[in-house]
Protein backbone atom coordinates (compact mmCIF):
# COMPACT_ATOMS: atom_id res chain seq x y z
CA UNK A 1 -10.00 18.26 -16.61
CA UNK A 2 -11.35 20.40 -14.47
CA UNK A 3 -10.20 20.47 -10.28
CA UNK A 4 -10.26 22.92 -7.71
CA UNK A 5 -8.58 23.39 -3.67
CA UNK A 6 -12.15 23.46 -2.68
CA UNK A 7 -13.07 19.85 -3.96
CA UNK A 8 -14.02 18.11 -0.86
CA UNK A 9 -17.27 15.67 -1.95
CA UNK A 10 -17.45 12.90 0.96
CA UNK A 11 -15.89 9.10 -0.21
CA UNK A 12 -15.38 6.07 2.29
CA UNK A 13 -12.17 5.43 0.46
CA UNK A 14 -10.68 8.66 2.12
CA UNK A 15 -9.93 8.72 5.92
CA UNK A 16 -8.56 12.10 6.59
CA UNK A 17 -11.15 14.16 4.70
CA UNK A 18 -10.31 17.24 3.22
CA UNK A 19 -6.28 18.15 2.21
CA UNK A 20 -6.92 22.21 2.55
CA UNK A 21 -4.21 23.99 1.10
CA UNK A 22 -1.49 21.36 1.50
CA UNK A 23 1.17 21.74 -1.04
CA UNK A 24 1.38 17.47 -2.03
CA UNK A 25 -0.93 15.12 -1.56
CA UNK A 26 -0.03 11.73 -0.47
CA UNK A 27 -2.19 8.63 -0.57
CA UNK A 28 -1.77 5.28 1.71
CA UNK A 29 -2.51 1.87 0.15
CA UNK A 30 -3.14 -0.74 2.47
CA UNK A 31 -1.28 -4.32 2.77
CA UNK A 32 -2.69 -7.78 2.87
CA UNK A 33 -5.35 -8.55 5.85
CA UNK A 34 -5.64 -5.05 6.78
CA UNK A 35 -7.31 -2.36 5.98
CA UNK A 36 -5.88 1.23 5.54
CA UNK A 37 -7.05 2.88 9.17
CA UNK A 38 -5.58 0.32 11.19
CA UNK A 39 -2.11 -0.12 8.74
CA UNK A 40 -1.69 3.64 9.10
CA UNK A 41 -2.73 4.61 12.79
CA UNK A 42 0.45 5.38 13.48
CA UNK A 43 0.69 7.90 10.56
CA UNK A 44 -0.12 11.88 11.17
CA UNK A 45 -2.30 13.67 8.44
CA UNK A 46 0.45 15.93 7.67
CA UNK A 47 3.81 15.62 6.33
CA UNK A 48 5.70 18.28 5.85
CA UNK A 49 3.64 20.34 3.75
CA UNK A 50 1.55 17.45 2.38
CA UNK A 51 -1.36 15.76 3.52
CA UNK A 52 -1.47 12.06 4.07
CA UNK A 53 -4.83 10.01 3.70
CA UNK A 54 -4.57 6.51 4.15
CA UNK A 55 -7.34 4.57 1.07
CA UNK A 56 -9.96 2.83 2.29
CA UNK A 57 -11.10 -0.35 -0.24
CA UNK A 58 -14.23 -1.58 0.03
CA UNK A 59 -14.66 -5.13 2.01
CA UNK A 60 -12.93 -4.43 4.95
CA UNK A 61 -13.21 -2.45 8.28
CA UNK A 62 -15.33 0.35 8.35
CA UNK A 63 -16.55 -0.77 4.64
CA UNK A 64 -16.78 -4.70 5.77
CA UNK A 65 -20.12 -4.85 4.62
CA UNK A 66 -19.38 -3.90 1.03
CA UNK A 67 -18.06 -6.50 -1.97
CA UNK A 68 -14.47 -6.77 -1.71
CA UNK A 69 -12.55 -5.79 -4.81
CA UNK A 70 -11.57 -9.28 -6.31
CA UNK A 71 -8.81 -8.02 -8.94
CA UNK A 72 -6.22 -4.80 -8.84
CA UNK A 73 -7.85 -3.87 -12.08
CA UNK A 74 -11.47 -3.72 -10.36
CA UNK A 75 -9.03 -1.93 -7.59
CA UNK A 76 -8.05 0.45 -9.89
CA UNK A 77 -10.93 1.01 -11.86
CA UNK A 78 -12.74 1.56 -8.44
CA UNK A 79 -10.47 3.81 -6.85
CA UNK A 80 -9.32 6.19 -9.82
CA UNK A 81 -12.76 8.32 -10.30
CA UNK A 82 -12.20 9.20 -6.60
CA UNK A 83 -8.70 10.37 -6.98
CA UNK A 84 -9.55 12.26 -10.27
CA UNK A 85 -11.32 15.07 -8.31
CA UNK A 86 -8.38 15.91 -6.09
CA UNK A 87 -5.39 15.80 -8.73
CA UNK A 88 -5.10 19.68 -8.49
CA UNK A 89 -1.19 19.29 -7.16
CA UNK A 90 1.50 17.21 -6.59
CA UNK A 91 0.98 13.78 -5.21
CA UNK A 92 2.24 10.41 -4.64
CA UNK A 93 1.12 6.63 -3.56
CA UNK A 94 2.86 5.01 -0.63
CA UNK A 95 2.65 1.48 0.23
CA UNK A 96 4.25 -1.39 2.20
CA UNK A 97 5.44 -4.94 0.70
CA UNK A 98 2.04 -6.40 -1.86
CA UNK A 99 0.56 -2.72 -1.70
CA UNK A 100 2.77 -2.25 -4.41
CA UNK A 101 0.98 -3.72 -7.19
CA UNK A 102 -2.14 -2.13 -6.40
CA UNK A 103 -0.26 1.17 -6.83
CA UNK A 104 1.26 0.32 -10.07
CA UNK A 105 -1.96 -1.06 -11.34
CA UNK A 106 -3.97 2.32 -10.47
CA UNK A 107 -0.65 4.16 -12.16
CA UNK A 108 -1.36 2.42 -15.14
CA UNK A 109 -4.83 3.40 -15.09
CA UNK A 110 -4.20 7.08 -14.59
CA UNK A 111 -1.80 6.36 -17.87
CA UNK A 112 -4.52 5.08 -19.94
CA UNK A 113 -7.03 7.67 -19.23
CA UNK A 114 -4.68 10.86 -19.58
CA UNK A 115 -5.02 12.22 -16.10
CA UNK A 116 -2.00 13.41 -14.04
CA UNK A 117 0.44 11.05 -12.63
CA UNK A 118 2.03 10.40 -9.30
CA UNK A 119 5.24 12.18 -9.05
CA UNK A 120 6.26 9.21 -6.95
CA UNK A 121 5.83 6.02 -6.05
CA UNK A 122 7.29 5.14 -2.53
CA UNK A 123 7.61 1.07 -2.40
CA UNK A 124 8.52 -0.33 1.10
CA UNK A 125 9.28 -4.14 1.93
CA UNK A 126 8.65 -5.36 -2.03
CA UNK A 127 11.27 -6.50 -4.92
CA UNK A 128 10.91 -6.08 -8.83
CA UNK A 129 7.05 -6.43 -9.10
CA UNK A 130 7.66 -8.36 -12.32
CA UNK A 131 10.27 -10.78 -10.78
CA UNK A 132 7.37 -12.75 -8.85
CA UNK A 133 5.96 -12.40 -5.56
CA UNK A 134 7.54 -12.09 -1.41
CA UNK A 135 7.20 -12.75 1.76
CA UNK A 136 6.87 -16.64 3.41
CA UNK A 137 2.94 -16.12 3.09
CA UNK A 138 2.22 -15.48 -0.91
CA UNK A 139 3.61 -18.98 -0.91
CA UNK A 140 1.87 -20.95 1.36
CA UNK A 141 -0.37 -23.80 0.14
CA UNK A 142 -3.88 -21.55 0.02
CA UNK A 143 -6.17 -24.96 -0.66
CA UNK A 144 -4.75 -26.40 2.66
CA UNK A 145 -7.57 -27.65 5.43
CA UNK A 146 -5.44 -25.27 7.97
CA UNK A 147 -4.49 -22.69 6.18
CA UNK A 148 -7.28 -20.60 8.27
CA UNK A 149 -5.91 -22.22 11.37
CA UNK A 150 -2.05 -20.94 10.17
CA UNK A 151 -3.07 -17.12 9.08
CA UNK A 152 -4.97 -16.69 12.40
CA UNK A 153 -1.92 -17.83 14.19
CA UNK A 154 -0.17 -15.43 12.24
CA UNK A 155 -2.27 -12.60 12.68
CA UNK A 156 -1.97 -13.15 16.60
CA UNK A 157 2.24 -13.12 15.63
CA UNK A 158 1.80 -9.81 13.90
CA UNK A 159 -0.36 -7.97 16.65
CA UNK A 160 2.87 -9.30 19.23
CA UNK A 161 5.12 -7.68 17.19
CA UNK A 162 3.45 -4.50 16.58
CA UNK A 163 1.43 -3.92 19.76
CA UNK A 164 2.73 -6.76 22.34
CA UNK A 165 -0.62 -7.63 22.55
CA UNK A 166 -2.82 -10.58 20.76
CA UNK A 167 -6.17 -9.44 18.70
CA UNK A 168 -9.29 -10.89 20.44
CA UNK A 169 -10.09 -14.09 18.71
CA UNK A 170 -13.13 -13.12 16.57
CA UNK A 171 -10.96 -10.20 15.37
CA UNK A 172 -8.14 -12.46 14.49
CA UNK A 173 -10.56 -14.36 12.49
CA UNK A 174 -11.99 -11.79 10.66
CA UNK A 175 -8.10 -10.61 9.97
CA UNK A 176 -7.51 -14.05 9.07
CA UNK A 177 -10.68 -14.19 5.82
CA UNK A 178 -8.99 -10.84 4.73
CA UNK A 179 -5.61 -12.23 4.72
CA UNK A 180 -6.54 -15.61 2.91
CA UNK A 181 -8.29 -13.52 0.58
CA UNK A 182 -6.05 -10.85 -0.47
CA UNK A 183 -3.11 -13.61 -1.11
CA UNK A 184 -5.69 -15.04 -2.95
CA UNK A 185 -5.86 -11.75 -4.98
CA UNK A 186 -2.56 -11.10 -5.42
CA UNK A 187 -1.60 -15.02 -6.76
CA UNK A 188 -3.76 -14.24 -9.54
CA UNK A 189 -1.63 -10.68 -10.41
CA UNK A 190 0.28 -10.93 -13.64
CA UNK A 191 3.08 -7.80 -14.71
CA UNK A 192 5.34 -8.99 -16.89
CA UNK A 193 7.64 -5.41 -16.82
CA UNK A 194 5.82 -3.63 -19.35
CA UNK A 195 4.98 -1.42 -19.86
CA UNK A 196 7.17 0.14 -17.78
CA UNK A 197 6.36 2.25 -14.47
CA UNK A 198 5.71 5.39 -15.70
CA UNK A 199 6.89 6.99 -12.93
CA UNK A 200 9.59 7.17 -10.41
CA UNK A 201 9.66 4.55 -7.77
CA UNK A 202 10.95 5.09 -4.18
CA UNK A 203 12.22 1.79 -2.89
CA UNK A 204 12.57 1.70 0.99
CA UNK A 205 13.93 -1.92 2.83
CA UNK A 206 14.84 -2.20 6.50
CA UNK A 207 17.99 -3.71 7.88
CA UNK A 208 16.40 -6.00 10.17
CA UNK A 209 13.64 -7.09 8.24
CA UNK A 210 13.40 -11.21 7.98
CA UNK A 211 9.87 -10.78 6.16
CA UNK A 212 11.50 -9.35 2.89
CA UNK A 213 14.95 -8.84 3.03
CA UNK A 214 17.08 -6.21 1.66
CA UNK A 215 18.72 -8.92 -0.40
CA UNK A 216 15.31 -9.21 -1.76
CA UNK A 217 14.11 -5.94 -2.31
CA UNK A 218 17.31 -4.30 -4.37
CA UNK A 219 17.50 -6.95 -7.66
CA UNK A 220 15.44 -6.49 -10.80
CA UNK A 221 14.00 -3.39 -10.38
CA UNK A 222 15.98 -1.57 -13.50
CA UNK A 223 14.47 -3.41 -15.69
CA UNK A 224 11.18 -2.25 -15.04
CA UNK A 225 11.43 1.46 -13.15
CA UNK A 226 13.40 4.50 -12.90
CA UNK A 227 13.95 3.73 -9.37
CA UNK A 228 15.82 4.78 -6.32
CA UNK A 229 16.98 3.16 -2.99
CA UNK A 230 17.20 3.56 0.53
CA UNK A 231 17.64 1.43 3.57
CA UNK A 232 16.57 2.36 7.22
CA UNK A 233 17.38 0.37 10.53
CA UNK A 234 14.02 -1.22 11.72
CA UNK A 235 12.53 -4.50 11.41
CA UNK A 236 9.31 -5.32 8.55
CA UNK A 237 6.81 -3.59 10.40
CA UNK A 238 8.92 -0.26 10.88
CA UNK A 239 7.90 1.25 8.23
CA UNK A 240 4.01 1.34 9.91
CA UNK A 241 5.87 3.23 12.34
CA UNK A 242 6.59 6.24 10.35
CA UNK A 243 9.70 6.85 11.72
CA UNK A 244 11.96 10.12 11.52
CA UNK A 245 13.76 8.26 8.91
CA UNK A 246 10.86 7.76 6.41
CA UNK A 247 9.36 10.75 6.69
CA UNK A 248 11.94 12.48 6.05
CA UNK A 249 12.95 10.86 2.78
CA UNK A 250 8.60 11.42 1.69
CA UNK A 251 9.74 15.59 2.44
CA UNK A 252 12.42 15.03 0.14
CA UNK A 253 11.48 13.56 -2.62
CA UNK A 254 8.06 16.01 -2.94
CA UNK A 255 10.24 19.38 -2.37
């Protein structure tokens, strides 16, 4: 494989453009209902010495009028010819609670094509990926009359928490579809623990967190990874935040 500093050909899945000469690269997979810009405004490009570029999928936000990605495979499959080009140094995926299996997935894509790994995967908010699913919302009754009604309501319960201010309503709708249809998505994911992660994994849960608790987070995840763990003070959404804390740990683990 051939890559180069100077590889800079224009995607929609990138947001920050070119890295330059930053010494890691670090890539941002989105959550459900969201799309990458909005889940990381609160990131800076830079970290440390690395650049961070939140992924932009297809099917939502700035890309809302293309075909969603309906499996992590066609995720992965979609994603890795873009990421190919810019493997020229150390990098890493970062993600918060489901984001996780769409990293894994794309991992195990890299694997099977021969092209350079992660050197990490950080993991925030999410348990042993082949243990089942978390979070009060991938088990909600998805064929339910209201369940449109519900995830709109719960958008408008996220944008308190985060913002302290409600989404207009034909926003929170919109949020709503994506939500409904990314737990959709990830219902239909299947990892049974093998084969294993093939990298490390940097598991990050937050004291305060009632979404997915560390209680939830720490078991199971041995069986499956060489994996690591931290806990920060902050609640589920801190870790959209970026906080001193985080960051900090990223720095570390790419020296």
């Amino acid at each position: 494989m051939t890559t180069t500093r100077s590889a800079t050909r224009a995607t929609p899945w990138l947001v920050h453009g070119s890295p330059g000469d930053a010494e890691f690269l670090l890539f941002g997979f989105h959550y459900a209902g969201v799309g990458a810009a909005s889940s990381y405004r609160d990131w800076p490009a830079r970290i440390g010495g690395g650049w961070f570029c939140p992924l932009q999928p297809p099917g939502r936000e700035d890309r809302i009028m293309e075909e969603p990605l309906r499996s992590h495979r066609a995720f992965a499959e979609d994603l890795v010819p873009v990421l190919r080009e810019r493997l020229d140094r150390p990098y890493a995926f970062v993600g918060h609670c489901g984001a996780y299996t769409y990293m894994l997935d794309t991992t195990l894509h890299l694997a099977e094509l021969g092209l350079p790994l992660p050197a990490k995967l950080f993991a925030s908010s999410w348990g042993a990926p082949h243990a089942g699913l978390y979070g009060r919302l991938n088990f909600l009754d998805l064929d339910d009359a209201g369940i449109e009604t519900d995830l709109v309501a719960e958008i408008q319960d996220v944008s308190l928490a985060r913002t302290g201010q409600p989404l207009p309503a034909d926003l929170a709708e919109l949020a709503a579809e994506t939500l409904l249809f990314d737990l959709r998505v990830q219902r239909a994911y299947r990892y049974d623990g093998t084969p294993k992660v093939p990298v490390p994994t940097v598991v990050v849960s937050w004291r305060q967190d009632t979404v997915v608790p560390p209680e939830l987070v720490v078991p199971g995840w041995q069986e499956c990874a060489e994996v690591t763990f931290h806990e920060f003070d902050g609640d589920h959404w801190e870790f959209l935040r970026c906080p001193e804390a985080l960051r900090s740990l990223i720095v570390a683990e790419m020296s």
